[in-house]
Each structure stands twice: as structure tokens, then as C-alpha cells.
N, C-alpha and C. Protein backbone atom coordinates (compact mmCIF):
# COMPACT_ATOMS: atom_id res chain seq x y z
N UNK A 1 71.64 -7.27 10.56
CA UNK A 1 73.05 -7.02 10.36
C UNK A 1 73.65 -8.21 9.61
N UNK A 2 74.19 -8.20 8.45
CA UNK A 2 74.72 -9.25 7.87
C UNK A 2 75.78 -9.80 8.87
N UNK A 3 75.99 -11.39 8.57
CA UNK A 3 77.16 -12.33 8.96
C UNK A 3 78.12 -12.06 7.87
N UNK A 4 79.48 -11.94 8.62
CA UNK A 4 80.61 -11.97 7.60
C UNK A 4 81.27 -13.31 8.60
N UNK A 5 81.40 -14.28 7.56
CA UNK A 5 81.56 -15.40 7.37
C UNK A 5 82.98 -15.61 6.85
N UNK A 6 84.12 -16.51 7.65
CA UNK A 6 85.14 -16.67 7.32
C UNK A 6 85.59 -18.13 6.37
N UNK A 7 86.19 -18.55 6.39
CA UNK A 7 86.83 -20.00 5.54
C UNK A 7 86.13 -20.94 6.24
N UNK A 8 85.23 -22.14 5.33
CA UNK A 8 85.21 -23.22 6.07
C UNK A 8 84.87 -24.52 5.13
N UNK A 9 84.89 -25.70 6.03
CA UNK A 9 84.74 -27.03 5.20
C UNK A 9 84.19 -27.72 5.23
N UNK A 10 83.45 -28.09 4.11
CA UNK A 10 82.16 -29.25 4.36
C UNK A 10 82.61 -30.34 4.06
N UNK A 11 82.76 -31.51 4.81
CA UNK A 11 83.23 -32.67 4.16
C UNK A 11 82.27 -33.39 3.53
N UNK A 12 81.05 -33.25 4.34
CA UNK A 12 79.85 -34.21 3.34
C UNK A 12 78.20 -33.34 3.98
N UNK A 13 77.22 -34.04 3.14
CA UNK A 13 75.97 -33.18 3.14
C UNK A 13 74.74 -34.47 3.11
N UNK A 14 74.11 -34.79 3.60
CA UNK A 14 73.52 -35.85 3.67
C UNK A 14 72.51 -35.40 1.94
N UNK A 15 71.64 -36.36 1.88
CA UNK A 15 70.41 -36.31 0.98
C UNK A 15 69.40 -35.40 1.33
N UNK A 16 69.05 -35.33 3.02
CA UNK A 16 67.91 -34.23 2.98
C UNK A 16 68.49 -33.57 4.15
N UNK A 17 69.73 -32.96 3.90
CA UNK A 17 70.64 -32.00 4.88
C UNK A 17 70.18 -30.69 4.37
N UNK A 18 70.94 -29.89 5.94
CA UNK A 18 70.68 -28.18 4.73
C UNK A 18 71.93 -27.61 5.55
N UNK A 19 72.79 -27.10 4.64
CA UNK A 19 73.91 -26.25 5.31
C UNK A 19 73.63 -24.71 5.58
N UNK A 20 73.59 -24.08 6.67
CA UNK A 20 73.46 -23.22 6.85
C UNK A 20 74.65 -22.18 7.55
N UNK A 21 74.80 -20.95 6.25
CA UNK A 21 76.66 -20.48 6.78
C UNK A 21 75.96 -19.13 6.68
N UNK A 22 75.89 -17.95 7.33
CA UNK A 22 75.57 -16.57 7.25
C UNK A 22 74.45 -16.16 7.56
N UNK A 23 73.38 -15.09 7.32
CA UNK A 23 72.05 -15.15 7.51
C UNK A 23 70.86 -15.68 6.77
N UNK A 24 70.08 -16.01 7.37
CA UNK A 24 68.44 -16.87 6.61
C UNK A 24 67.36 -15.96 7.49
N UNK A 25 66.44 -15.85 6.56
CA UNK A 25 65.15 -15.57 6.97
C UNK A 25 64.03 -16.96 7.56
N UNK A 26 63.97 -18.35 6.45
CA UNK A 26 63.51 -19.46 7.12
C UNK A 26 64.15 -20.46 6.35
N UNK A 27 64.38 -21.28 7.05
CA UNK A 27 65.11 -23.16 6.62
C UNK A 27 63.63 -23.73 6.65
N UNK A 28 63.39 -24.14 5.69
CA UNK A 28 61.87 -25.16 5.66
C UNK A 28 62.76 -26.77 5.07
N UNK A 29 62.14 -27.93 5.69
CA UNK A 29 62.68 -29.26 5.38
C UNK A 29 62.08 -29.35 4.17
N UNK A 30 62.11 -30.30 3.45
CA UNK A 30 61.54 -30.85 2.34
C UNK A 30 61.25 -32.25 2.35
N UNK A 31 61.59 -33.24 3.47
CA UNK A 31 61.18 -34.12 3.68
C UNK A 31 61.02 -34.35 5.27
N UNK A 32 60.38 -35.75 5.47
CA UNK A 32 60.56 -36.19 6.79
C UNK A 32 60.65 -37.19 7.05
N UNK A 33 61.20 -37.90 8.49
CA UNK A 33 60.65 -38.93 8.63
C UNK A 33 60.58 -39.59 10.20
N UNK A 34 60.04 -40.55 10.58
CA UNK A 34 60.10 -40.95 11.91
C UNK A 34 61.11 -41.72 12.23
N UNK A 35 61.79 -41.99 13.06
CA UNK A 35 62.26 -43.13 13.63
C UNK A 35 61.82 -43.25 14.78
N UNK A 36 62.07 -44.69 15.08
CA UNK A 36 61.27 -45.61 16.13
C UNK A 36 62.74 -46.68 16.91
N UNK A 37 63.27 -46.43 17.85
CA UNK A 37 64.61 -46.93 18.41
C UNK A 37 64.30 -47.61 19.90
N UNK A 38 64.60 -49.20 20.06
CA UNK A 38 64.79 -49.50 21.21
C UNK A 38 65.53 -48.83 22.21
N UNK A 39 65.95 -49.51 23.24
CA UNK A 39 66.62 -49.60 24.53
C UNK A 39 68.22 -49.88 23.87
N UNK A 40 69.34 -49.06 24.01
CA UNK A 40 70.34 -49.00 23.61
C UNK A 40 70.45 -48.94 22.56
N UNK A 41 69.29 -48.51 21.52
CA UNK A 41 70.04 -47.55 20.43
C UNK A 41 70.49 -46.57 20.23
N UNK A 42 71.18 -46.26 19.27
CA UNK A 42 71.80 -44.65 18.68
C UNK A 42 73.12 -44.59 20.04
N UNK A 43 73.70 -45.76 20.60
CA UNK A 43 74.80 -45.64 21.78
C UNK A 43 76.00 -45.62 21.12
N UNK A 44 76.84 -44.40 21.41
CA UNK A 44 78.06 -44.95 20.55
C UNK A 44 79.55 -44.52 21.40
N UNK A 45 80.13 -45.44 21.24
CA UNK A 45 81.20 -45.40 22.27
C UNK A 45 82.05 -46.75 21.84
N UNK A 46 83.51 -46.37 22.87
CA UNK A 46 84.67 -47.62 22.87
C UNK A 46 84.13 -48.30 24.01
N UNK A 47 84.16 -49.80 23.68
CA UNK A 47 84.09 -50.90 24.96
C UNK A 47 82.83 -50.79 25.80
N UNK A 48 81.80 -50.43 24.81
CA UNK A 48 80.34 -49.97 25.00
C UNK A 48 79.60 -51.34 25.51
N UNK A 49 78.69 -51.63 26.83
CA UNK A 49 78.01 -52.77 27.34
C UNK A 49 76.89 -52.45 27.69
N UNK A 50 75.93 -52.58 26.83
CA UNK A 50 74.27 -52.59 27.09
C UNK A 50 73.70 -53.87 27.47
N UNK A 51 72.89 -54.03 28.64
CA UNK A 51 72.36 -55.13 28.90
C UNK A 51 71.23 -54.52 29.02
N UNK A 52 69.83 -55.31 28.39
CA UNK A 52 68.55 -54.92 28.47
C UNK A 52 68.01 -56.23 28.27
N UNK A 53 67.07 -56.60 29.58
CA UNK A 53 66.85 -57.96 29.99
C UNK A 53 65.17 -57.90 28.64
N UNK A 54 64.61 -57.29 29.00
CA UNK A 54 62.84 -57.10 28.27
C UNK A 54 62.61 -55.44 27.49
N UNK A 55 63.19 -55.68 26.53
CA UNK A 55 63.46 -54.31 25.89
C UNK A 55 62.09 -54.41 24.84
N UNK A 56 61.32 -53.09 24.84
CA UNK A 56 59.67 -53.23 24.16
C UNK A 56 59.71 -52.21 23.58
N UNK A 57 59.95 -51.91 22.20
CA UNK A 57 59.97 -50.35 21.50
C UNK A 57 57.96 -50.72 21.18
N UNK A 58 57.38 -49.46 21.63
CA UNK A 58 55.92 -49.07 21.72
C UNK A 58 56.06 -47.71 19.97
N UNK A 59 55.64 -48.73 19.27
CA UNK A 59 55.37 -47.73 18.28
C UNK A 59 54.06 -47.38 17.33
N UNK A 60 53.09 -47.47 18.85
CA UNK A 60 51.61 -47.10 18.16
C UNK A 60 51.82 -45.59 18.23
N UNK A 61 51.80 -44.61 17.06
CA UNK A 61 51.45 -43.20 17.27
C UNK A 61 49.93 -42.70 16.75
N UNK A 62 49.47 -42.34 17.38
CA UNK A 62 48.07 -41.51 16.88
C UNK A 62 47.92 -40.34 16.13
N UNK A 63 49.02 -39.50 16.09
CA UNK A 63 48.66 -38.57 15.06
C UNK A 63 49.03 -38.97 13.76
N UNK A 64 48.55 -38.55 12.61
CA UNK A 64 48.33 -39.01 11.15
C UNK A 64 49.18 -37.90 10.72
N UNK A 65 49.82 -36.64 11.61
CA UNK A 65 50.72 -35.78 10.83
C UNK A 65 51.44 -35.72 11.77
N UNK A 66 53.10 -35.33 11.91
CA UNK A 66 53.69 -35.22 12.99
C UNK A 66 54.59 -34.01 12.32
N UNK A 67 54.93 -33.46 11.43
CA UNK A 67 55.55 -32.42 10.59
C UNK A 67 54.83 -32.32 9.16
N UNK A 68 54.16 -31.25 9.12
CA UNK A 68 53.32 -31.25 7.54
C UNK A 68 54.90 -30.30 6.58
N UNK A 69 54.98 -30.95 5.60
CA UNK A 69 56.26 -30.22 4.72
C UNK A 69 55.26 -29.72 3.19
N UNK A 70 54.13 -30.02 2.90
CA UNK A 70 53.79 -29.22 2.26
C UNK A 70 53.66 -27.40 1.73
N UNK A 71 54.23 -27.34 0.68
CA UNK A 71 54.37 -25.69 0.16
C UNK A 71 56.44 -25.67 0.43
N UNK A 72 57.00 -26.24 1.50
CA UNK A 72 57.66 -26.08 1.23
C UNK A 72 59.29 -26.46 0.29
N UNK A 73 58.53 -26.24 -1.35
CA UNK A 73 59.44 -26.69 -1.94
C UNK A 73 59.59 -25.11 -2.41
């Protein structure tokens, strides 16, 4: 059944964003990537207090693929 889709606003779109407004069959990425974040990252707030006495980001990973994006360009 199609989406009927009313008024709307994009203020911004990153580099490897995908806007999606109505129906899709598949969204495939075109890129990827990892991030790797201590103990009180990505926290966001007013009058924000993280204390982390021995903070250890562990970033051995073993797999050699974690999202394959090949074919989909």
C-alpha cells in the first residue's frame, strides 16, 4: 500500500546518511565504520559529572568483517 507522505524538513544529511520518507523495498549502506568509546563517552547532558577512577576501552576484535557493503552501490 503506498505511503502518502505529508510536508516535511530536513535540516541537514550527514556524508553517509540516508533519508528515508514513504515506501522502500531495501536501504543498503555504502559505507562503514567502527567505533571504539570509553567509560563516559557519547554522555550528553547540562551539569554532566563522570567520574571513572581506571577506565580500559578493550579494542581487540577478531572478526576481519563486521558489515560486508560490497555490491551495494
Amino acid at each position: 500500500m503506498p505511503a502518502i507522505v505529508g510536508v516535511f524538513k530536513v535540516n541537514s544529511v550527514g556524508t553517509s546518511s540516508i533519508v528515508h520518507i514513504g515506501d522502500v523495498i531495501t536501504i543498503s549502506p555504502y559505507s562503514e565504520v567502527k567505533t571504539f568509546a570509553g567509560a563516559g563517552s557519547f554522555s550528553t547532558g547540562d551539569g554532566l559529572n563522570i567520574y571513572n577512577q581506571n577506565s580500559v576501552t578493550n579494542m581487540y576484535d577478531q572478526d576481519i568483517v563486521d558489515q560486508p557493503v560490497v555490491g551495494n552501490m
